[in-house]
PDB file of N, CA and C in Angstrom:
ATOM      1  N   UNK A   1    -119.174-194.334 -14.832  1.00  0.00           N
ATOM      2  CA  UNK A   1    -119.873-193.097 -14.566  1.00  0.00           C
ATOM      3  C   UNK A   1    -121.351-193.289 -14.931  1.00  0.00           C
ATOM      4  N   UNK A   2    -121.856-192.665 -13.986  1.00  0.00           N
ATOM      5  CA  UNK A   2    -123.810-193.184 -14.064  1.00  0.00           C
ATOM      6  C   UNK A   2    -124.085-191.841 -14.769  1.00  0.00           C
ATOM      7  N   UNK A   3    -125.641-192.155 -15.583  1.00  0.00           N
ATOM      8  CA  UNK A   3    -126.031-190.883 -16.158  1.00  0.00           C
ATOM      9  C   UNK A   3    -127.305-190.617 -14.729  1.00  0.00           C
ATOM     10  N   UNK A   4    -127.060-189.267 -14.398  1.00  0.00           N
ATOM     11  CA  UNK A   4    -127.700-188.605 -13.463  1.00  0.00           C
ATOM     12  C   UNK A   4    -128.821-187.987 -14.346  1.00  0.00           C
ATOM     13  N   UNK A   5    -130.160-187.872 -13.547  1.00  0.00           N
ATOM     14  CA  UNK A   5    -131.320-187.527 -14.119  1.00  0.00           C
ATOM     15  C   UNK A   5    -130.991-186.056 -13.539  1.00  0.00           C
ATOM     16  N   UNK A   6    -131.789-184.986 -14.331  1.00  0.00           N
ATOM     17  CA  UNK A   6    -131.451-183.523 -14.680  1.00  0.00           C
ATOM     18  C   UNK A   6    -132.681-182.956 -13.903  1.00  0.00           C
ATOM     19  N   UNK A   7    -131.404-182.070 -12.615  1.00  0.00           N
ATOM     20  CA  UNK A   7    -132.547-181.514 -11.327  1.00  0.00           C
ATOM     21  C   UNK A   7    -133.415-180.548 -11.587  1.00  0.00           C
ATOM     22  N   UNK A   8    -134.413-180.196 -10.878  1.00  0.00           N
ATOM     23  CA  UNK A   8    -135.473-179.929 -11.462  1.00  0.00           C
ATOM     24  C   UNK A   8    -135.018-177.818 -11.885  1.00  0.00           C
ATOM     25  N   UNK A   9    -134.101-177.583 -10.857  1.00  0.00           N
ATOM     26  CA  UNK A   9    -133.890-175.856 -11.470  1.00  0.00           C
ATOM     27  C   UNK A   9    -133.224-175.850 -12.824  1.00  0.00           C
ATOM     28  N   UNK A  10    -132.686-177.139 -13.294  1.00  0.00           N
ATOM     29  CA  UNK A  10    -132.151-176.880 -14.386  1.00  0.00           C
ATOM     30  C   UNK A  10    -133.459-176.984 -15.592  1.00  0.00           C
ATOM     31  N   UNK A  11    -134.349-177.388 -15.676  1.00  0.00           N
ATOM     32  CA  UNK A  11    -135.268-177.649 -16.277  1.00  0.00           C
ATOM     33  C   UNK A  11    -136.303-176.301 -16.102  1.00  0.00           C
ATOM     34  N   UNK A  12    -136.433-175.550 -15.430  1.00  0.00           N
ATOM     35  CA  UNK A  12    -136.803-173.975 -15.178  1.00  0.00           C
ATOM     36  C   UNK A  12    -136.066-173.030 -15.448  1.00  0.00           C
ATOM     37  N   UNK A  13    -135.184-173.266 -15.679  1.00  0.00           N
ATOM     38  CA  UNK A  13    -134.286-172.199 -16.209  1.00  0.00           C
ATOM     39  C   UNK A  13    -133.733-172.183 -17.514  1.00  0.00           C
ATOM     40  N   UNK A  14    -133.944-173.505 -18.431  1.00  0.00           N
ATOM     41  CA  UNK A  14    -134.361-173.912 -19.710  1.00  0.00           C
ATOM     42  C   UNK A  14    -135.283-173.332 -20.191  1.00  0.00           C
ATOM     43  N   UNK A  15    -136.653-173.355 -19.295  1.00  0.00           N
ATOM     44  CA  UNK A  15    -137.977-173.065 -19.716  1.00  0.00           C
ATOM     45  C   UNK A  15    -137.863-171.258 -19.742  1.00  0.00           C
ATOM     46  N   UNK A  16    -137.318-171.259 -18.796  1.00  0.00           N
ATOM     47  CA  UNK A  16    -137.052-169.415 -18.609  1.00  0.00           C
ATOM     48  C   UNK A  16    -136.480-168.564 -19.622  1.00  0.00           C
ATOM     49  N   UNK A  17    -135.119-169.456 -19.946  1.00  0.00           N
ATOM     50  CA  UNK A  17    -134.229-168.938 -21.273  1.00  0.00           C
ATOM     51  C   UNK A  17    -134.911-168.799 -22.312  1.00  0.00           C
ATOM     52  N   UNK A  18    -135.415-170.178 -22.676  1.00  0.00           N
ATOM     53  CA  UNK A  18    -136.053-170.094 -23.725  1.00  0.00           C
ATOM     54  C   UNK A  18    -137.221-169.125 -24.077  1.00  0.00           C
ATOM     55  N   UNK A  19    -138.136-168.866 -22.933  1.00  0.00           N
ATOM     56  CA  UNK A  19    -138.786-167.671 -23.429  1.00  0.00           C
ATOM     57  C   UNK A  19    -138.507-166.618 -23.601  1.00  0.00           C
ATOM     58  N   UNK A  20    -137.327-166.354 -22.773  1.00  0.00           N
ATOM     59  CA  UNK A  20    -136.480-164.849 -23.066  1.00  0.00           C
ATOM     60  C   UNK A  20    -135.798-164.645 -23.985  1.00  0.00           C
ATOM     61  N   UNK A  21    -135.268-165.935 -24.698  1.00  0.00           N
ATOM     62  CA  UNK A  21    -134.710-165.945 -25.881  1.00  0.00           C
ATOM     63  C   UNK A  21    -136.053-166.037 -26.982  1.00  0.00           C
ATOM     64  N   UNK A  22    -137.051-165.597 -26.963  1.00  0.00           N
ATOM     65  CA  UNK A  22    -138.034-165.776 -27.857  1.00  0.00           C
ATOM     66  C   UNK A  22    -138.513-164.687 -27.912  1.00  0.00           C
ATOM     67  N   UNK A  23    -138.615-164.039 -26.159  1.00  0.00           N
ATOM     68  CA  UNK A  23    -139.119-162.632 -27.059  1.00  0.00           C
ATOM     69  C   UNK A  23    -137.931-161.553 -27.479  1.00  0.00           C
ATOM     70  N   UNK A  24    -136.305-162.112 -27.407  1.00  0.00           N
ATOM     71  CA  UNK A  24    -135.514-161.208 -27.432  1.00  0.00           C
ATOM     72  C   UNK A  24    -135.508-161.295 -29.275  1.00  0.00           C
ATOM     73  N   UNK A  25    -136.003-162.362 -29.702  1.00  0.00           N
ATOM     74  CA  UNK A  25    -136.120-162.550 -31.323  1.00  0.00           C
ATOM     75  C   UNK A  25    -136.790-161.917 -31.519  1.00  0.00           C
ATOM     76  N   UNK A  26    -138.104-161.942 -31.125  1.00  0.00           N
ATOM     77  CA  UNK A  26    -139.523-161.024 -31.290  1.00  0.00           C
ATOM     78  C   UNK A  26    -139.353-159.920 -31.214  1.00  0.00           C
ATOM     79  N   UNK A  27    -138.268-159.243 -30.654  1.00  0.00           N
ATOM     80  CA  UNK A  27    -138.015-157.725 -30.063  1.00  0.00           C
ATOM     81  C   UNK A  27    -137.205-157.163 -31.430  1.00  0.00           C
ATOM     82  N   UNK A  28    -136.298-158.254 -32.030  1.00  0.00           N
ATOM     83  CA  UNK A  28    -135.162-158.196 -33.026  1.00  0.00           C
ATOM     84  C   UNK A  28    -135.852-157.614 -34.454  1.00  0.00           C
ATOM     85  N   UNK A  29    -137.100-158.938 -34.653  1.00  0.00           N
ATOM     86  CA  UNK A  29    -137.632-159.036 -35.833  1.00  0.00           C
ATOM     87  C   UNK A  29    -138.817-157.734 -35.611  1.00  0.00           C
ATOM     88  N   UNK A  30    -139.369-157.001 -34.887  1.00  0.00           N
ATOM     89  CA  UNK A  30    -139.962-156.011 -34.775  1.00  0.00           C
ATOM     90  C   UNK A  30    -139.086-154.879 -34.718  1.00  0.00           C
ATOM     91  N   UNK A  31    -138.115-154.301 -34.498  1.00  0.00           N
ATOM     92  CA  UNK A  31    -137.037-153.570 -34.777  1.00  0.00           C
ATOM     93  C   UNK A  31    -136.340-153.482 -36.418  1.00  0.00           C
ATOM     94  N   UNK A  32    -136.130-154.690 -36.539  1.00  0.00           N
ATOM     95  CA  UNK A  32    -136.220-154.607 -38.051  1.00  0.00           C
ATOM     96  C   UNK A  32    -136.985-154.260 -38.608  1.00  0.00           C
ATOM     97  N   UNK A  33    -138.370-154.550 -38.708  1.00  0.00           N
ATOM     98  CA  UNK A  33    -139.548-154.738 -39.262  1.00  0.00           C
ATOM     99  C   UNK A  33    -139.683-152.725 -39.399  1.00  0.00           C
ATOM    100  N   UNK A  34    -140.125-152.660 -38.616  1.00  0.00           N
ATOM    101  CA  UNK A  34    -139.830-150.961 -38.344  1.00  0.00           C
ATOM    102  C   UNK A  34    -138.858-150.148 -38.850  1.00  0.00           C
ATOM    103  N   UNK A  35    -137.657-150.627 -38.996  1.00  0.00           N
ATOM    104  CA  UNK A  35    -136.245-149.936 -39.558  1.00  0.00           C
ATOM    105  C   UNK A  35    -136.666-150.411 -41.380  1.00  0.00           C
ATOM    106  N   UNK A  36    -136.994-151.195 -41.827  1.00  0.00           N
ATOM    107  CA  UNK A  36    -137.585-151.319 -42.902  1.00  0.00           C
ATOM    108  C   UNK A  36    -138.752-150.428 -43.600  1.00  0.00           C
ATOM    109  N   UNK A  37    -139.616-150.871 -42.985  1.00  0.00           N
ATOM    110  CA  UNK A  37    -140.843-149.537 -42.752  1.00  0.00           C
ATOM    111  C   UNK A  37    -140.609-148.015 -43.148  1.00  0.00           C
ATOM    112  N   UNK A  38    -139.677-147.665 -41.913  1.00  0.00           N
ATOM    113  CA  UNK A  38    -138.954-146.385 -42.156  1.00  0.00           C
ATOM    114  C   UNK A  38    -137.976-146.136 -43.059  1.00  0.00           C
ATOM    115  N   UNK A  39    -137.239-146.956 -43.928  1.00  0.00           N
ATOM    116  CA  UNK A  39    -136.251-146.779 -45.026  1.00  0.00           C
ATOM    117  C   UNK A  39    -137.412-146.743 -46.068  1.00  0.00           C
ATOM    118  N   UNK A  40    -138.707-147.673 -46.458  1.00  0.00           N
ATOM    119  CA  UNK A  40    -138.519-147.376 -47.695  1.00  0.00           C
ATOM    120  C   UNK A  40    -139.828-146.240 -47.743  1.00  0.00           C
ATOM    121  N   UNK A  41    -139.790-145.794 -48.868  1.00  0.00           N
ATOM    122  CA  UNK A  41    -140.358-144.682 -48.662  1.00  0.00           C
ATOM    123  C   UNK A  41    -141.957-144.513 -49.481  1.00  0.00           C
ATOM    124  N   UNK A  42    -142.816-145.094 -48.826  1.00  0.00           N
ATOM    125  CA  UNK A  42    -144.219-145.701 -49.156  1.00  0.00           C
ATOM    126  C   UNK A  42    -144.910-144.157 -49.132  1.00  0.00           C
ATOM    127  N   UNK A  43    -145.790-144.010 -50.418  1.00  0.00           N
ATOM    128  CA  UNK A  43    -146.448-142.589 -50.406  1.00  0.00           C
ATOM    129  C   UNK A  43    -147.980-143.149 -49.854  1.00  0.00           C
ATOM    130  N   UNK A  44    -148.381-142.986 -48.609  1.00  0.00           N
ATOM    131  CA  UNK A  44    -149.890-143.636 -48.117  1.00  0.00           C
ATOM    132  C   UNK A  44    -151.204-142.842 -49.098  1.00  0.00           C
ATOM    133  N   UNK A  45    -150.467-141.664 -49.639  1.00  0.00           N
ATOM    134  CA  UNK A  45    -151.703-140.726 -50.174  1.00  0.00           C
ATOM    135  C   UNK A  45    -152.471-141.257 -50.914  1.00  0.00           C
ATOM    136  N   UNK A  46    -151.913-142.311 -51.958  1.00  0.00           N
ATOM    137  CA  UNK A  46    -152.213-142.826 -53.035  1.00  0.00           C
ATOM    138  C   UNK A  46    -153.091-143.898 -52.660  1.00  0.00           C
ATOM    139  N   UNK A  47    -153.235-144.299 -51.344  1.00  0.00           N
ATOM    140  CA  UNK A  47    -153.756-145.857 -51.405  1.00  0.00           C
ATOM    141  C   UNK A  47    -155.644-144.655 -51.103  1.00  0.00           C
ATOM    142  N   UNK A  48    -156.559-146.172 -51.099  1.00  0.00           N
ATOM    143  CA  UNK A  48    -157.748-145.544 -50.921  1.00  0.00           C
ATOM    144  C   UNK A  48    -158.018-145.374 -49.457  1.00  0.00           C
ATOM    145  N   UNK A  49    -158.826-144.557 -49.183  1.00  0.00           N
ATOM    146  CA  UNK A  49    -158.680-143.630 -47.768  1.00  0.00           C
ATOM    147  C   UNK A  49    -157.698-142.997 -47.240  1.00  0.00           C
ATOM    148  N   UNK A  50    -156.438-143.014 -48.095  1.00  0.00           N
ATOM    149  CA  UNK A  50    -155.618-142.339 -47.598  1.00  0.00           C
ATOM    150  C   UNK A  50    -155.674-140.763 -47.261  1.00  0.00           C
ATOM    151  N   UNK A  51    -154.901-140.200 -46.660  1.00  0.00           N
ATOM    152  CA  UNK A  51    -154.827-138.838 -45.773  1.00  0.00           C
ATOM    153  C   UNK A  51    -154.606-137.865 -47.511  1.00  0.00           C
ATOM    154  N   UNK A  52    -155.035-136.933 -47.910  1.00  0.00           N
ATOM    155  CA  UNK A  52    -154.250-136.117 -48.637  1.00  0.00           C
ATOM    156  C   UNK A  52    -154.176-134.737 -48.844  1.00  0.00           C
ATOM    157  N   UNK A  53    -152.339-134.568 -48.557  1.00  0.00           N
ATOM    158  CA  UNK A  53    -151.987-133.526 -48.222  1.00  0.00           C
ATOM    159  C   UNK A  53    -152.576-131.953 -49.141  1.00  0.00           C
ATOM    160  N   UNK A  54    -152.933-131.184 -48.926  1.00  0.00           N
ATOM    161  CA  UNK A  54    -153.143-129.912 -49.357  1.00  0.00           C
ATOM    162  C   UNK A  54    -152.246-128.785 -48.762  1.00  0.00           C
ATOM    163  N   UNK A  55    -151.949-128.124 -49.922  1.00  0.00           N
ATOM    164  CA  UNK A  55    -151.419-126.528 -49.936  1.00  0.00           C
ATOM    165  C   UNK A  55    -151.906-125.782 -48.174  1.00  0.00           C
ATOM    166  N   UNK A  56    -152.927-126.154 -47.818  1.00  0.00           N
ATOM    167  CA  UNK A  56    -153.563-125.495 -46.895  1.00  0.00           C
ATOM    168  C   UNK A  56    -153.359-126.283 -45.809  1.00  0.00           C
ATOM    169  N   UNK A  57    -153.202-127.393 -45.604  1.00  0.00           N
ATOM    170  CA  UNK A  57    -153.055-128.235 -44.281  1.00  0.00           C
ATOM    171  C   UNK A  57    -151.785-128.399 -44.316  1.00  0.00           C
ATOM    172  N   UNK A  58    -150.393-127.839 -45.126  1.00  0.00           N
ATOM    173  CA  UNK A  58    -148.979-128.041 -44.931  1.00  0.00           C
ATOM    174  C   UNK A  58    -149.003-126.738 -43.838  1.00  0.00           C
TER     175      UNK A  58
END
């Protein structure tokens, strides 16, 4: 049995996967990233320039 050299759609559709499998990570780790974000519970008031809330702007 001969080793056959690898036709060229298979080598584009490698290249294809692989980027779709890269941004489907990218999509994963930004979803997390965000679901993190939103669990913990960061008070922004405190940092400098932060927004802060008043009796009058609730």
């Amino acid at each position: 049995m001969t080793i056959r050299a690898e036709h060229e759609i298979h080598t584009r559709r490698r290249g294809r996967n692989l980027g779709i499998g890269l941004m489907l990570g990218g999509f994963v780790i930004l979803v997390m990233a965000l679901t993190y974000v939103k669990i913990t519970n960061i008070d922004f008031s405190d940092l400098p320039g932060g927004a802060v809330q008043t009796e009058e702007s609730m």
